[in-house]
Protein backbone atom coordinates (compact mmCIF):
# COMPACT_ATOMS: atom_id res chain seq x y z
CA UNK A 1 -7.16 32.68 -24.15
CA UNK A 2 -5.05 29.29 -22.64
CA UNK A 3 -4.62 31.26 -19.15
CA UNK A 4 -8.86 31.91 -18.95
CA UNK A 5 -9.46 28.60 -19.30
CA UNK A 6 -7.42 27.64 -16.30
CA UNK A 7 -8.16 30.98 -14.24
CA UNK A 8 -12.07 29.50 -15.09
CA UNK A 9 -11.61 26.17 -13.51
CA UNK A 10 -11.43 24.97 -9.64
CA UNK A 11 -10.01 21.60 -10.92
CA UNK A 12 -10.52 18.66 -8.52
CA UNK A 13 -7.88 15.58 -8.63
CA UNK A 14 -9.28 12.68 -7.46
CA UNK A 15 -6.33 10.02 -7.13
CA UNK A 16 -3.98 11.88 -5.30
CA UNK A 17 -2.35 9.76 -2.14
CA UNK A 18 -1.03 10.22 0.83
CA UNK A 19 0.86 7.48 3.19
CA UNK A 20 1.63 6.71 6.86
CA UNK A 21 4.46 4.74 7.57
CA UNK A 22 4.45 4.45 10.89
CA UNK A 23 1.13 2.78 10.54
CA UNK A 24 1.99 0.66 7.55
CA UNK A 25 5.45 -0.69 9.38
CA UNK A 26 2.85 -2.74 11.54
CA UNK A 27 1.94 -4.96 8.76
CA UNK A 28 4.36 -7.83 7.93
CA UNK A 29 6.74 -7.60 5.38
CA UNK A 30 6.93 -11.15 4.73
CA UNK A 31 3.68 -10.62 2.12
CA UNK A 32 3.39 -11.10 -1.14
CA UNK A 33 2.25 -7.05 -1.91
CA UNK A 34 5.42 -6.01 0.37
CA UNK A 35 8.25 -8.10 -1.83
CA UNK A 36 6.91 -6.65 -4.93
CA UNK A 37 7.54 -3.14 -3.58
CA UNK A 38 11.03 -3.67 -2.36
CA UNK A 39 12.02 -4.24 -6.44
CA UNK A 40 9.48 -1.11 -7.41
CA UNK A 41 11.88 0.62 -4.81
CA UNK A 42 14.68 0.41 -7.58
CA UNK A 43 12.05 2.51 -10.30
CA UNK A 44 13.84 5.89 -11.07
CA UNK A 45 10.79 8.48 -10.24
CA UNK A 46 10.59 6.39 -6.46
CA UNK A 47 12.33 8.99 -5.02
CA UNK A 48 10.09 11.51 -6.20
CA UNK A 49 7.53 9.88 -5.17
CA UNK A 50 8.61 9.39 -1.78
CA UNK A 51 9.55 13.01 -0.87
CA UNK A 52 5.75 14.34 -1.25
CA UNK A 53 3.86 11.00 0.28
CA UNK A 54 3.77 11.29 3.86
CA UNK A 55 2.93 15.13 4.33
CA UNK A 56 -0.02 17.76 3.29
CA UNK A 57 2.16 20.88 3.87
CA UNK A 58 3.89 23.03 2.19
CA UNK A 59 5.54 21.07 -0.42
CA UNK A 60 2.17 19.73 -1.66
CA UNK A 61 0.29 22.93 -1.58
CA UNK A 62 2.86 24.60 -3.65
CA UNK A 63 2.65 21.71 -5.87
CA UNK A 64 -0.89 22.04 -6.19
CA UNK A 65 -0.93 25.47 -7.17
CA UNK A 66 1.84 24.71 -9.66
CA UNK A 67 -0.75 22.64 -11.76
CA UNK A 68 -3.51 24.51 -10.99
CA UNK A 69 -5.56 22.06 -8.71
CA UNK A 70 -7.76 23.63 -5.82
CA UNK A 71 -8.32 20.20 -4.31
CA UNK A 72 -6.90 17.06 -4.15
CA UNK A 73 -9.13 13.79 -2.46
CA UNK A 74 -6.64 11.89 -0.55
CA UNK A 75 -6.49 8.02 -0.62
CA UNK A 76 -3.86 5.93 1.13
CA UNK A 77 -1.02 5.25 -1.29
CA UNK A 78 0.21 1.89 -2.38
CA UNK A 79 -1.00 -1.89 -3.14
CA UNK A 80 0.34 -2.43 0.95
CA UNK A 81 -3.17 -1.68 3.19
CA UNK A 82 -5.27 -2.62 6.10
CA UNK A 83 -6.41 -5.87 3.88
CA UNK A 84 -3.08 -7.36 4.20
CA UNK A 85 -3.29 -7.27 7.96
CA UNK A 86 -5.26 -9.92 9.81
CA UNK A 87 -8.72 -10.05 11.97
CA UNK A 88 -8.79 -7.59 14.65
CA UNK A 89 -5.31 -5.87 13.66
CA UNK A 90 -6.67 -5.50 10.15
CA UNK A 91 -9.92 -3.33 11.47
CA UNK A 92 -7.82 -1.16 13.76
CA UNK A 93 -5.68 -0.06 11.47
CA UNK A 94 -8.00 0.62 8.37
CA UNK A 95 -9.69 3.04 11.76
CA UNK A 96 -6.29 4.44 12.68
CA UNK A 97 -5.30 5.08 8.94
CA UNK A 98 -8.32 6.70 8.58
CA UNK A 99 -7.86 9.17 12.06
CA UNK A 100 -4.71 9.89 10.23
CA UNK A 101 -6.73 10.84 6.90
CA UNK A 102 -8.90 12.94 8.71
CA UNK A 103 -6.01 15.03 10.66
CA UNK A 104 -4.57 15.86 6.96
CA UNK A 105 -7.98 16.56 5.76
CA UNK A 106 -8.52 19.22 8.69
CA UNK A 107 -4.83 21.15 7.83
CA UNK A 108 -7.01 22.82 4.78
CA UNK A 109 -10.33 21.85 4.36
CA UNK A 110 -10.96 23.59 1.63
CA UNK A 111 -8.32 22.07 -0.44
CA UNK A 112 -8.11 18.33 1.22
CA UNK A 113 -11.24 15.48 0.86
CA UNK A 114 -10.78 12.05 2.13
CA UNK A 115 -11.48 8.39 0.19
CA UNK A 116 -11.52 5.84 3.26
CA UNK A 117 -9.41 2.77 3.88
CA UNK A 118 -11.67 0.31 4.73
CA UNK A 119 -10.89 -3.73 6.43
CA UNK A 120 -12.90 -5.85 3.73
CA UNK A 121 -11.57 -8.48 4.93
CA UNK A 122 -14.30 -8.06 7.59
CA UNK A 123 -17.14 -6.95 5.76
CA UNK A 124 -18.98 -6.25 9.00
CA UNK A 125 -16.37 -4.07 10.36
CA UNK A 126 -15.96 -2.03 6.84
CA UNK A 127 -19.59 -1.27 6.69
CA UNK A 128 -19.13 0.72 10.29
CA UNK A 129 -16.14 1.91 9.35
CA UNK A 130 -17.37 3.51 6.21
CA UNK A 131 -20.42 4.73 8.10
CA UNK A 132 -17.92 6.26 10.62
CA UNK A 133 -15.77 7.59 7.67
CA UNK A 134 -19.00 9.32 6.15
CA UNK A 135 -21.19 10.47 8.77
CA UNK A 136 -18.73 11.42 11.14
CA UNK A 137 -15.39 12.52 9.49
CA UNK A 138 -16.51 13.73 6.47
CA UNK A 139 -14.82 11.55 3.63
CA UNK A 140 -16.04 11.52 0.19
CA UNK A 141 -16.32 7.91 -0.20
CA UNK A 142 -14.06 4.75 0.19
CA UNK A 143 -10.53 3.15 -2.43
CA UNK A 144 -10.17 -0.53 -2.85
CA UNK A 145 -6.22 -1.35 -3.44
CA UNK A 146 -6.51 -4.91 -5.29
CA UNK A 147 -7.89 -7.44 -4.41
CA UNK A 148 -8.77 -7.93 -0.85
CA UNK A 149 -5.35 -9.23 0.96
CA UNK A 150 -3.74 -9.27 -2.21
CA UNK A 151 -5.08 -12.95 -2.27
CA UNK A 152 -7.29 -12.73 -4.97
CA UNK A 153 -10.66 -12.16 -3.34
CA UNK A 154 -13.22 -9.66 -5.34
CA UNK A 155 -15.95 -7.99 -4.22
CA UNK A 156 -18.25 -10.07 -6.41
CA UNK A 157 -18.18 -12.46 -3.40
CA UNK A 158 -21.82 -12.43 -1.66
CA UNK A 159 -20.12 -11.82 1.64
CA UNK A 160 -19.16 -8.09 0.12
CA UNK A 161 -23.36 -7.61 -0.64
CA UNK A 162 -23.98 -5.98 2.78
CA UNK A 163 -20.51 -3.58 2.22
CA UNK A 164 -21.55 -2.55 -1.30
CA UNK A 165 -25.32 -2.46 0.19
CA UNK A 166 -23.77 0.29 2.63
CA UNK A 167 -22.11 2.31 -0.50
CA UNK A 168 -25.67 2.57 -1.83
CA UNK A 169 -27.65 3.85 1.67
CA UNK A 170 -24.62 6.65 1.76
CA UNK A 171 -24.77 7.04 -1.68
CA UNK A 172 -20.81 7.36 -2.01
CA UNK A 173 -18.58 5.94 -4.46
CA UNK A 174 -16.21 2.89 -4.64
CA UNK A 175 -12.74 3.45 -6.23
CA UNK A 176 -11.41 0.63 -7.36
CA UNK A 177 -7.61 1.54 -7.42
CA UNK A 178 -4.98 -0.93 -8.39
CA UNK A 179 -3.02 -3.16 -6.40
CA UNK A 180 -0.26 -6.48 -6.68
CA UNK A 181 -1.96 -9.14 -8.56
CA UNK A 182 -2.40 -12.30 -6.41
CA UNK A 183 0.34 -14.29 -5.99
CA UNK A 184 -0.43 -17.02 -8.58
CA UNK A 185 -1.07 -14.58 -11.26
CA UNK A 186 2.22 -12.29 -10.37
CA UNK A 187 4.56 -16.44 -10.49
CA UNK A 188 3.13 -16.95 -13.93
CA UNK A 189 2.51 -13.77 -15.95
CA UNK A 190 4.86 -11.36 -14.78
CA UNK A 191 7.59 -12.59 -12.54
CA UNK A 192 10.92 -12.57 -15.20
CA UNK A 193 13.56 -15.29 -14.57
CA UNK A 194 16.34 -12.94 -12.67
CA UNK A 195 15.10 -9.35 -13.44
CA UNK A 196 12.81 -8.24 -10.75
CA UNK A 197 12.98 -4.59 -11.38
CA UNK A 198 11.72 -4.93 -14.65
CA UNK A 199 8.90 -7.86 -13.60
CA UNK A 200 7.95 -5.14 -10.82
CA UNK A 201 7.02 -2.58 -13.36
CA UNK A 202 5.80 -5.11 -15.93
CA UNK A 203 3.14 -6.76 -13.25
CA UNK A 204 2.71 -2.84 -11.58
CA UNK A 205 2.13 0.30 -13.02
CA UNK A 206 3.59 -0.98 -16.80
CA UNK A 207 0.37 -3.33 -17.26
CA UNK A 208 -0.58 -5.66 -14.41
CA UNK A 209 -2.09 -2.94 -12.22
CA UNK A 210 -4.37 -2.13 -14.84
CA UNK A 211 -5.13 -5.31 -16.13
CA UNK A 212 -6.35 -6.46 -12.45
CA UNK A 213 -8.56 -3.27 -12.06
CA UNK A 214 -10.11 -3.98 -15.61
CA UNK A 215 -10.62 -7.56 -13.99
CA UNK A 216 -12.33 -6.76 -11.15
CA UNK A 217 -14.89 -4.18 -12.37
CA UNK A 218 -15.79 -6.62 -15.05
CA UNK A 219 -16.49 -9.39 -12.48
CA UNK A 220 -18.77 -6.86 -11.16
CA UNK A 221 -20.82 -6.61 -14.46
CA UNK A 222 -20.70 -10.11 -15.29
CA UNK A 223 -21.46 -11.27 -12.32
CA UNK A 224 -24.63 -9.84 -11.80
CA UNK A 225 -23.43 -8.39 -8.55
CA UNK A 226 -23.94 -4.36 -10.23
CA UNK A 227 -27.48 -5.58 -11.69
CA UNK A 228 -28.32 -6.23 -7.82
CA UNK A 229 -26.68 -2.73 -6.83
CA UNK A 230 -27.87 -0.33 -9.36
CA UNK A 231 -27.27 2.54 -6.88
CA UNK A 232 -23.62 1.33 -6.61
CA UNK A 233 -21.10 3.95 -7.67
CA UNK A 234 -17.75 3.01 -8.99
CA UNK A 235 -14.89 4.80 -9.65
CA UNK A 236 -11.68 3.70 -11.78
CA UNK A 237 -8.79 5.30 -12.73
CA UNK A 238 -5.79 5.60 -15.22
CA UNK A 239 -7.85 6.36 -18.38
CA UNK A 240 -10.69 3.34 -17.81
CA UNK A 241 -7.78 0.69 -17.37
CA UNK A 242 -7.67 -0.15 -20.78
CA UNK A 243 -11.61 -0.61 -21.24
CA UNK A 244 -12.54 2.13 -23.22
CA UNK A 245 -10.84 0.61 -26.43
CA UNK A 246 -12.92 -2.82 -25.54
CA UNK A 247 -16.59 -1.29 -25.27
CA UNK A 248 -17.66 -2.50 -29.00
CA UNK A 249 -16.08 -5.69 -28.39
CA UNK A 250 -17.35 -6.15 -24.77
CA UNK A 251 -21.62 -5.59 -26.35
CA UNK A 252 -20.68 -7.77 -29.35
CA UNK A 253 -19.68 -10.68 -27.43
CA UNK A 254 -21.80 -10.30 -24.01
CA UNK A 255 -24.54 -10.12 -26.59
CA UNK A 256 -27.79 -10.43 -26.23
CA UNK A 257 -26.87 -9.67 -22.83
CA UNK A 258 -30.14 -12.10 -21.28
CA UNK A 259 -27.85 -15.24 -22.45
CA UNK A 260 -25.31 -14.06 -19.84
CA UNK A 261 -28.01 -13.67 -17.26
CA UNK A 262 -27.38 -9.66 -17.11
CA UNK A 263 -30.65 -7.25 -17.10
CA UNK A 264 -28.64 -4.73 -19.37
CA UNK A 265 -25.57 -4.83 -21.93
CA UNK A 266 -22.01 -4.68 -20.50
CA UNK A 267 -21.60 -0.99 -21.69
CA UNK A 268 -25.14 0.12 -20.36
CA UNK A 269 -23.99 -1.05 -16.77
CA UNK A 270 -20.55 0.60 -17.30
CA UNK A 271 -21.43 4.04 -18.58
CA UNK A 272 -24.80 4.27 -16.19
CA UNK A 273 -22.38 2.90 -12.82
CA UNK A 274 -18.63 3.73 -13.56
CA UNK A 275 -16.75 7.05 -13.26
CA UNK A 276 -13.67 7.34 -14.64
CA UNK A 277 -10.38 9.32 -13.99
CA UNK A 278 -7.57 10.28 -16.42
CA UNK A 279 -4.97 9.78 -13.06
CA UNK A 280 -1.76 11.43 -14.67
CA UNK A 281 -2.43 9.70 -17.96
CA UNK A 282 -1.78 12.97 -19.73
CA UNK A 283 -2.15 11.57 -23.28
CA UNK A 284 -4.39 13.26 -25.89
CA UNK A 285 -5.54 10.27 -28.11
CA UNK A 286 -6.55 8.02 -25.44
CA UNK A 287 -8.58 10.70 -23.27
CA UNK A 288 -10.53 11.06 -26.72
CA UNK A 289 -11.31 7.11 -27.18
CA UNK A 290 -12.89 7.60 -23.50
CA UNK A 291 -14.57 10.65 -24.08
CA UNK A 292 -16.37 9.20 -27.23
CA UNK A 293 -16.92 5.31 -24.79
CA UNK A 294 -17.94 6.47 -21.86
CA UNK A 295 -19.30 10.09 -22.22
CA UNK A 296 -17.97 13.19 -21.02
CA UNK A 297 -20.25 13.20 -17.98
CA UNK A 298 -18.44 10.73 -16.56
CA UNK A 299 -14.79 11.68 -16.56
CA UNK A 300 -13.14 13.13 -13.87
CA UNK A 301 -9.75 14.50 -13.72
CA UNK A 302 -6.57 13.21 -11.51
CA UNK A 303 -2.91 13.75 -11.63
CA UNK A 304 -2.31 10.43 -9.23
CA UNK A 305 0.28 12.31 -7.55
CA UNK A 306 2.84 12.33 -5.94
CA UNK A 307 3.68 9.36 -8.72
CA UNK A 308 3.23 11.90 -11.97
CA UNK A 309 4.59 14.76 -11.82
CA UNK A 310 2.14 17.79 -11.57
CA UNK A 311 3.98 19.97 -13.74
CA UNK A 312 2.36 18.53 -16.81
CA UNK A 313 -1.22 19.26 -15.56
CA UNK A 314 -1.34 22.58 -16.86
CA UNK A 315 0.09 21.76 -20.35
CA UNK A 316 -2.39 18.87 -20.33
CA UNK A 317 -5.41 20.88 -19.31
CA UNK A 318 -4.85 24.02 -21.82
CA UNK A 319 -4.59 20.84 -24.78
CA UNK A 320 -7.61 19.02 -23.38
CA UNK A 321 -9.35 22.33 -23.57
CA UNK A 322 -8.79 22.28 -27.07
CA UNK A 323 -10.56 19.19 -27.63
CA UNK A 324 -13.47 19.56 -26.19
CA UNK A 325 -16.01 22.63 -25.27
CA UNK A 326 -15.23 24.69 -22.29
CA UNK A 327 -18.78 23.53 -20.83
CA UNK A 328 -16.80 20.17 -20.89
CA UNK A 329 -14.02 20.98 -19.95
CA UNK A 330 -15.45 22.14 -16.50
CA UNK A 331 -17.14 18.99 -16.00
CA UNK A 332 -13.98 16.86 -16.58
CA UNK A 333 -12.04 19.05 -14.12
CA UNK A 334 -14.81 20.39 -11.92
CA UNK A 335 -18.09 19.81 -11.52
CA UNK A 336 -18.73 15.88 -12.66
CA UNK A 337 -16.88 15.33 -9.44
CA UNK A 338 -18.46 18.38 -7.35
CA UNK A 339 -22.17 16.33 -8.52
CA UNK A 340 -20.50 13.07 -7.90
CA UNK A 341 -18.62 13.68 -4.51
CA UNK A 342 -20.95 16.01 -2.83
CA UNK A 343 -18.84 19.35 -2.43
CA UNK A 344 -18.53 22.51 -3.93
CA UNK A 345 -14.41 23.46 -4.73
């Protein structure tokens, strides 16, 4: 019975990056996002990590069919992007990173979609750039690393309207992926005196990572800025970055939600506007709290590899198929992302 509901599925995974280091060695390492990585070097699962991230051959596709997942979407890997670079050099490379995207794409089609890397730093130049990424390479939609140049600026700016106006007119999603928290925050919340191996995981993928995603998507609703983009499509990962567990608390406090200047409560704008992928959080108990939150019509399924290992995704699937129905089960792994993302697996 456990095999047929795998042999049933095409299951898409929707965090799954890629990364270019040849292109990424152009952007200085004297940043903020850059000395963070040099103690997340020390981790113990790095190396891992770092033997499946630059290549779509073999070694993936094997890896793929080892957890059962007919297609991954690709995203550039890492909190280190085209943000961090300045002005003009900033715009090429988001355009170069995403040439390099597309060649990986085109090694299996059928297997390989694209998120683009976009220069928000110019919001001109990322709305053609996403128009470029759509219309003429194919890609499934755009990923936001942090915030934009790691320096703390959100897309709840007005300058971002005309980019997230663009996201609506192509009718593509926004994943907002996690990156280094500002500099500031990173000094005062997470940086331990003398131990920067353990401040790297405490301020990364321990807590601040989500913690900064959670922030910036609830700027968004509290902001107004998702009220004036209700076609706006977001994405998050990681199990909801903590939010499911907050929804009661978020409508009992934003309440009525007219005092805060919002057209609809703080969960309304969520469930109706916000996708959200497990991303290798293979855990039983939480993927419940979001199912009952959010709704099971807007999960989607991710092993955020190559940083989990994929050879939990079938263990994790067969148990998640106990949970819920198999009708669900398909639209966790399958086809909420199919009706999300525009293509069949």
């Amino acid at each position: 019975m456990e095999t047929d509901i795998l042999a049933n599925l095409k299951v898409i995974a929707v965090e799954e990056h890629i990364t270019f280091p040849s292109l990424l060695s152009k952007i200085s390492k004297d940043n903020h996002s850059s000395k963070i990585f040099e103690a997340r070097s020390l981790a113990p699962n790095v190396g891992y990590a770092r033997s499946r991230s630059t290549a779509v051959g073999e070694k993936r596709l094997a890896d793929m069919d080892c957890g059962s997942v007919s297609v991954q979407v690709l995203s550039l890997a890492g909190a280190v992007n085209s943000t961090h670079a300045p002005g003009q050099e900033g715009v090429g490379l988001a355009r170069d990173i995403n040439d390099a995207l597309k060649t990986a794409v085109s090694t299996e089609p059928a297997r390989f979609k694209a998120f683009a890397e976009l220069p928000f730093q110019d919001p001109s130049a990322a709305c053609k750039e996403l128009r470029r990424c759509v219309e003429d390479l194919g890609f499934v939609g755009a990923m936001l690393s942090g915030s934009i140049g790691g320096d703390g600026k959100y897309l709840d700016a007005e300058e971002y309207d005309s980019v997230l106006s663009t996201f609506e007119e192509l009718d593509v999603p926004l994943y907002l992926h996690p990156g280094v928290p500002p500099a500031a925050v990173w000094d005062k919340y997470y940086a331990l005196d003398n131990k920067p191996v353990i401040s790297a995981a405490f301020g990364l993928a321990g807590w601040g990572w989500h913690s900064e995603v959670a922030i910036h998507l609830l700027r968004l609703v509290l902001s107004g800025t998702l009220d004036r983009h209700p076609n706006l499509k977001i994405i998050v990962g990681h199990l909801g970055e903590m939010m499911p567990a907050m929804m009661w608390r978020f409508d009992t406090v934003f309440n009525p939600p007219s005092l805060f200047g919002l057209q609809r409560s703080v969960t309304q704008i969520l469930r109706s506007q916000v996708w959200v992928a497990i991303s290798g959080f293979f855990s039983i108990p939480p993927t419940r709290t979001l199912i009952d939150t959010w709704g099971v019509d807007r999960v989607l399924f991710a092993v955020d590899y190559p940083f989990m290992e994929i050879e939990g995704t079938r263990d994790f699937i067969q148990a998640l198929g106990r949970l819920v129905s198999s009708e669900d089960l398909q639209k966790i792994c399958q086809t909420n992302a199919e009706k999300l993302l525009k293509f069949k697996a």
